[in-house]
Structures are given as C-alpha cells and as structure tokens.
Protein backbone atom coordinates (compact mmCIF):
# COMPACT_ATOMS: atom_id res chain seq x y z
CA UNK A 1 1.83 -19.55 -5.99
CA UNK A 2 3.77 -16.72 -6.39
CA UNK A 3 0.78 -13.86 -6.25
CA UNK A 4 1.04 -11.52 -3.19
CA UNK A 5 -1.87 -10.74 -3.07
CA UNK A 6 -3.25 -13.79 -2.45
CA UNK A 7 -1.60 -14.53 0.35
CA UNK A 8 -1.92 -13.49 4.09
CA UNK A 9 1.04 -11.90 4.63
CA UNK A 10 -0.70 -8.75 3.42
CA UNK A 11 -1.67 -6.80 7.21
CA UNK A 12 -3.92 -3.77 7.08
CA UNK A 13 -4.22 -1.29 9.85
CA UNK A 14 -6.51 1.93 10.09
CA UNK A 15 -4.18 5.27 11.64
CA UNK A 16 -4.85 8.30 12.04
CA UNK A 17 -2.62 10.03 9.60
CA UNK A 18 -2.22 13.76 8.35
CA UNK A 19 -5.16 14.56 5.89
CA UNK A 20 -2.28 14.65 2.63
CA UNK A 21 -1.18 10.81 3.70
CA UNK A 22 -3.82 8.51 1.87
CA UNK A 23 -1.97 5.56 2.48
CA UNK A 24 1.25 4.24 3.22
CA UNK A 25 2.95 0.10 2.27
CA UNK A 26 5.79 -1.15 3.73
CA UNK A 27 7.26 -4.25 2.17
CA UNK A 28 8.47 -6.32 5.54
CA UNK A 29 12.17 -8.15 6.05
CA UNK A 30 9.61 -11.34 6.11
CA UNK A 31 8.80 -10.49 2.41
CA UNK A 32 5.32 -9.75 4.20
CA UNK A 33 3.25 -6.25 3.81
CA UNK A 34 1.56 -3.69 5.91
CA UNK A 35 -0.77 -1.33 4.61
CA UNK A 36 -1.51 1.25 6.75
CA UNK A 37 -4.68 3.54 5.72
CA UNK A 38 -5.89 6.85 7.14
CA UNK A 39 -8.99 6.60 8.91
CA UNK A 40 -9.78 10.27 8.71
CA UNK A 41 -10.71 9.55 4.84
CA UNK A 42 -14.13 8.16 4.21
CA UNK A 43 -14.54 4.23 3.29
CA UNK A 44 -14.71 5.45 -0.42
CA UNK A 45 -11.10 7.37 -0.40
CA UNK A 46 -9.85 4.25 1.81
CA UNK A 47 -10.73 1.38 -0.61
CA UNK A 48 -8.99 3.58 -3.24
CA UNK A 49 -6.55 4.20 -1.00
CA UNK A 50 -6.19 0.32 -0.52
CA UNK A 51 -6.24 -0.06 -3.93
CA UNK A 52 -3.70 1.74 -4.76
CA UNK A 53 -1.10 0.09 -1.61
CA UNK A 54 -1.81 -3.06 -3.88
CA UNK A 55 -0.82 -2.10 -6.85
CA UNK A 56 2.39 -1.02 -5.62
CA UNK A 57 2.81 -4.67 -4.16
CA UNK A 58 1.72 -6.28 -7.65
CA UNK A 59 4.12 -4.01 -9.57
CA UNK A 60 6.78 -5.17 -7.11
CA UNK A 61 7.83 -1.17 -6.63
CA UNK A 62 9.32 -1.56 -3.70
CA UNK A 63 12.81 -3.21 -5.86
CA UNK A 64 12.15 -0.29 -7.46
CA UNK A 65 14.59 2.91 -7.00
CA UNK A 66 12.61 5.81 -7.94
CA UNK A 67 9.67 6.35 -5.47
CA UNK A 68 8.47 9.81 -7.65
CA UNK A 69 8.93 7.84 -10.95
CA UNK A 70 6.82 5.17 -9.53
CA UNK A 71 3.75 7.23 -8.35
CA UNK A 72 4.01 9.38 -11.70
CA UNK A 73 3.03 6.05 -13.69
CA UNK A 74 0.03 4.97 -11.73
C-alpha cells in the first residue's frame, strides 16, 4: 500500500502559531509527516486547515520545487 494517508506515519500536533499560519507539513527524512495546526483557529478553520496539510501529502508537493506555484493550484 502505497497511500500516505493511510498510514501512521502521519503525526498531528496543535501550536500556537501567528493568526496568518493556518497550518504548516513537513515531509520527515523517515518519509513520515507532521502536521502541525494552529490552535488559535476554531475546530472548523483547523479541519480545513488539516485538510488542506493532506492534500499537499497526496499531491506529493513536497518533490515539488515551486512552493507559490503549488498553493496557487489548490
């Protein structure tokens, strides 16, 4: 099975962040991910926020080498 997302190398955390960061994915040197989502925003701007940190794992942007190209197509 070659689905990220259904795995559990996928962690989550809850930071405090600045109010512009929604969310932020890091693709690990384990080939494992950490989403890290702002807890300032309320549960329905985090579960978009999570949301979104998925997609970018699905669409496998992080082999990617334009980050403002990326966000621009989502």
């Amino acid at each position: 099975m070659n689905n990220p997302l259904l795995t559990e190398a996928i962690g989550v955390y809850f930071f405090d962040m600045d109010t512009g960061i929604e969310e932020q994915v890091t693709c690990n040197i384990d080939g494992s991910f950490t989403i890290i989502i702002n807890s300032r925003l309320n549960q329905e701007r985090q579960m978009l926020a999570y949301q979104h940190a998925l997609l970018h794992i699905a669409n496998d942007d992080f082999s990617k080498k334009d980050a403002d190209s990326v966000e621009l197509t989502m």
